[in-house]
C-alpha atoms as a PDB file:
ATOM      1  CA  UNK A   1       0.000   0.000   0.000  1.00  0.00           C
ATOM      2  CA  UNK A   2       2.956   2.391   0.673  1.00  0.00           C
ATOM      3  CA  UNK A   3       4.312   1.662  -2.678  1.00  0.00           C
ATOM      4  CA  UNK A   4       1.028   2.552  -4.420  1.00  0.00           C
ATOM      5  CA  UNK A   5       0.786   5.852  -2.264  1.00  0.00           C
ATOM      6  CA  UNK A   6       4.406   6.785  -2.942  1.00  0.00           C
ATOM      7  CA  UNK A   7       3.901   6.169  -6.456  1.00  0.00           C
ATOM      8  CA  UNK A   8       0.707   7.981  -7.186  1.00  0.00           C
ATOM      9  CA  UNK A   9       2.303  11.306  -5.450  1.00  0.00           C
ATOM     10  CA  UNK A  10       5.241  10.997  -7.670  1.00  0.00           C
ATOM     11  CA  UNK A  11       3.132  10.934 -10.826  1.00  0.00           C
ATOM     12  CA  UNK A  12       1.424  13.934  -9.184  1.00  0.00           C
ATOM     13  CA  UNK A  13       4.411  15.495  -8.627  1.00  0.00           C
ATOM     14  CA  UNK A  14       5.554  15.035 -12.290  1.00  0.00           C
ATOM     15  CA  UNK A  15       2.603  15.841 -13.685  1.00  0.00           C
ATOM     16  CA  UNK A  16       2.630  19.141 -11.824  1.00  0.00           C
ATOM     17  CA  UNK A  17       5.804  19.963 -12.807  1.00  0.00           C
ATOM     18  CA  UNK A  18       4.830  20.932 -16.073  1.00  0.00           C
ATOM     19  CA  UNK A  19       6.915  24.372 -17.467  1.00  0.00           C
ATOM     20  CA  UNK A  20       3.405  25.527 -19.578  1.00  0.00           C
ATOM     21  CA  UNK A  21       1.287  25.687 -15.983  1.00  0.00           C
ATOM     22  CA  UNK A  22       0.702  29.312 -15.099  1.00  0.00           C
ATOM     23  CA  UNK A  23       3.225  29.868 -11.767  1.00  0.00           C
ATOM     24  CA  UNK A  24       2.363  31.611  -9.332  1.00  0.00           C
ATOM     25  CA  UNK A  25       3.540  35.341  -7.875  1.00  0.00           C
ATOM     26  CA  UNK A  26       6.263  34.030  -5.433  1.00  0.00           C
ATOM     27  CA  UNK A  27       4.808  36.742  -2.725  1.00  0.00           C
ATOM     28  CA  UNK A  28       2.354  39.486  -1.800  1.00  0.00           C
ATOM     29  CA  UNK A  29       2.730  42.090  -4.318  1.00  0.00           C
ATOM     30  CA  UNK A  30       4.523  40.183  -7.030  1.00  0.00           C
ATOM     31  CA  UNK A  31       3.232  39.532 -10.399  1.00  0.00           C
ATOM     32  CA  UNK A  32      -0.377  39.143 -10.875  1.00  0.00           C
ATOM     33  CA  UNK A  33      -1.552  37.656 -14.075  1.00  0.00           C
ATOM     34  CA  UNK A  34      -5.369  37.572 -15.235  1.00  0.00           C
ATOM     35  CA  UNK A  35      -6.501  39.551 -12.700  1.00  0.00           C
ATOM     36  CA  UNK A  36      -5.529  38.172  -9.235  1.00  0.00           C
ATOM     37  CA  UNK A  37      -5.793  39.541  -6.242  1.00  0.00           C
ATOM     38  CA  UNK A  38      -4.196  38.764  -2.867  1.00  0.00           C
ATOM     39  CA  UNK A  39      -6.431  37.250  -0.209  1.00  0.00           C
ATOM     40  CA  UNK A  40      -4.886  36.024   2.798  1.00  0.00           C
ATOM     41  CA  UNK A  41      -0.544  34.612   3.029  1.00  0.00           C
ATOM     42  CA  UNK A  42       0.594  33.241   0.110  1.00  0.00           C
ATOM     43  CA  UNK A  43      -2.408  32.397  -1.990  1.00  0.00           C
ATOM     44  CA  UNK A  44      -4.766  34.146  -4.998  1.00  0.00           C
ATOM     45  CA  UNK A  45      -8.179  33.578  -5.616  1.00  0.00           C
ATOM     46  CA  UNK A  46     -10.215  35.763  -7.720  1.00  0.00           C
ATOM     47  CA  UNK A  47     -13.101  35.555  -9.991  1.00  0.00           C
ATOM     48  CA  UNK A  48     -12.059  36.008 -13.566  1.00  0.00           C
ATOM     49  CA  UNK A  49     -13.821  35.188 -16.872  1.00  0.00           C
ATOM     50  CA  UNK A  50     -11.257  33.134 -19.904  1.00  0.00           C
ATOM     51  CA  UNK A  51     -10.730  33.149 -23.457  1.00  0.00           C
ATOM     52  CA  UNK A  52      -8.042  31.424 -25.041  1.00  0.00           C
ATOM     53  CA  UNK A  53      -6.039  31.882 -21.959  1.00  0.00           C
ATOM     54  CA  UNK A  54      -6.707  35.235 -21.592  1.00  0.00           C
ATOM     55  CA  UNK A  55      -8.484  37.371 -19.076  1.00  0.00           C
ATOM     56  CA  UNK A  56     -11.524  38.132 -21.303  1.00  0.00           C
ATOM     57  CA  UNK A  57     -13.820  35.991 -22.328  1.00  0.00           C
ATOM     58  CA  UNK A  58     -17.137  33.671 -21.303  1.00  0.00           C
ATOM     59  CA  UNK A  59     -15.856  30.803 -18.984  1.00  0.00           C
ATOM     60  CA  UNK A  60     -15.792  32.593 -14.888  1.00  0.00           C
ATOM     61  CA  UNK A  61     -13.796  30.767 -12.214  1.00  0.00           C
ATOM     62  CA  UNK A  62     -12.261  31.364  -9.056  1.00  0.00           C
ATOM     63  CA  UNK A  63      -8.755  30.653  -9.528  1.00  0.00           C
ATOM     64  CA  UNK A  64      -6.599  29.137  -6.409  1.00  0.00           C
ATOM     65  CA  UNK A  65      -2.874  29.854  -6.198  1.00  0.00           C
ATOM     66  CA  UNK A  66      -2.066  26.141  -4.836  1.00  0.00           C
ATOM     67  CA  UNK A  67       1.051  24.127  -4.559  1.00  0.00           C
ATOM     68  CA  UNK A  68       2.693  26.925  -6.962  1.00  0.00           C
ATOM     69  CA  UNK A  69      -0.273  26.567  -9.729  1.00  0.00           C
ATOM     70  CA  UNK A  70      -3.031  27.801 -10.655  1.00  0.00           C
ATOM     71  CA  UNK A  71      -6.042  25.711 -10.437  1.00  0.00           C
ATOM     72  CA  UNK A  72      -9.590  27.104 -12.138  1.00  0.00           C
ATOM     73  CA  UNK A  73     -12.519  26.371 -10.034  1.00  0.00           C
ATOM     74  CA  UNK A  74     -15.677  27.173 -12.077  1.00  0.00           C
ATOM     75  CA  UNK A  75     -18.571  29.889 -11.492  1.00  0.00           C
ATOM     76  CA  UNK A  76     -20.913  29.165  -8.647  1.00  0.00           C
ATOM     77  CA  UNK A  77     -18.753  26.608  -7.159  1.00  0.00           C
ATOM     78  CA  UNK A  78     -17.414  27.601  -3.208  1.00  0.00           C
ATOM     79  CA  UNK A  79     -14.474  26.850  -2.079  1.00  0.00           C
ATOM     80  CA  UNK A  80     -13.299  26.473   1.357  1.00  0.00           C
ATOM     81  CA  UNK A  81      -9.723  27.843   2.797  1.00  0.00           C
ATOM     82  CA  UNK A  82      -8.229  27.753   5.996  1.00  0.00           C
ATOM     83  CA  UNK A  83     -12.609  27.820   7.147  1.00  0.00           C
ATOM     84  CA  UNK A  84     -13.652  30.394   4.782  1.00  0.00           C
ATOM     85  CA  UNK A  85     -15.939  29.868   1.987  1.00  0.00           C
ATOM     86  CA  UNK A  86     -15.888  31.707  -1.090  1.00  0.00           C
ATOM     87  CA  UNK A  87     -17.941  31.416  -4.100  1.00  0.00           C
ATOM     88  CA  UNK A  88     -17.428  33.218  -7.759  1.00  0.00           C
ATOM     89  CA  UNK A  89     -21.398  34.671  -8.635  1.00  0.00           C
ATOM     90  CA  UNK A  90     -22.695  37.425 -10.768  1.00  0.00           C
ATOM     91  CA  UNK A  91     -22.470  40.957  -9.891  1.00  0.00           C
ATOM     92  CA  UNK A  92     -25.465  42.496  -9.837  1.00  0.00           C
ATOM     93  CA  UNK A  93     -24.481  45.777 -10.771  1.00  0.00           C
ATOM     94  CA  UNK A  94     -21.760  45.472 -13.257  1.00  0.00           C
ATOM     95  CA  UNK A  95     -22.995  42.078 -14.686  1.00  0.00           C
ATOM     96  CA  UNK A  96     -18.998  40.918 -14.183  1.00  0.00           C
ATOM     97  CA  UNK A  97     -18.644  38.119 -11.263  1.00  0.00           C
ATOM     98  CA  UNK A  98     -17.355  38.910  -7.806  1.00  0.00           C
ATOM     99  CA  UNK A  99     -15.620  36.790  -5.612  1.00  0.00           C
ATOM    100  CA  UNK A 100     -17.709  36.522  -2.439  1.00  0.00           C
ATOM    101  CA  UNK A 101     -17.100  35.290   0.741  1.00  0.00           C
ATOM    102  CA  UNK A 102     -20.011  32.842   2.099  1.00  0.00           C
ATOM    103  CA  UNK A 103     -21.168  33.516   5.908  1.00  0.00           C
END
């Protein structure tokens, strides 16, 4: 069983160590790249819309600065860090989608 487990997380690890994943900024006020903002130590999330990769576009998500990589998280899902809950919705006002933080 320790084998299998050992295994599996070094295929992760390989896998994740891919040089076309979008990095992460390496600290608060580094470089942000389709729209991140800082929320809490260490990690983004924001609620963005994509197009080909870009920041524009039709496709929302909350995007997670994890483990060094970005990982997309799609509109109207919530996610749940260190026992917050946040969850990428519609804007009202604008039309855009906000990141909101579930109470």
């Amino acid at each position: 069983m320790r084998a299998l487990v050992l295994t599996l997380i070094v295929i992760f690890a390989c896998n994740c160590d891919d040089d076309e994943s979008p990095k992460c900024p390496t600290r608060k006020g580094g470089r942000m790249d389709l729209g991140q903002r800082w929320i809490d130590e260490g990690f983004v999330r924001e609620c963005v819309t994509f197009e080909n990769g870009t920041s524009i576009g039709v496709r929302s998500a909350i995007v997670a600065c994890l483990s060094n990589y970005y990982q997309e998280i799609p509109v109207d899902t919530e996610m749940t860090f260190r026992g917050k809950t946040y969850k990428c919705d519609k804007d009202p006002e604008t039309g855009g989608v906000q990141l909101t933080q579930m109470h």
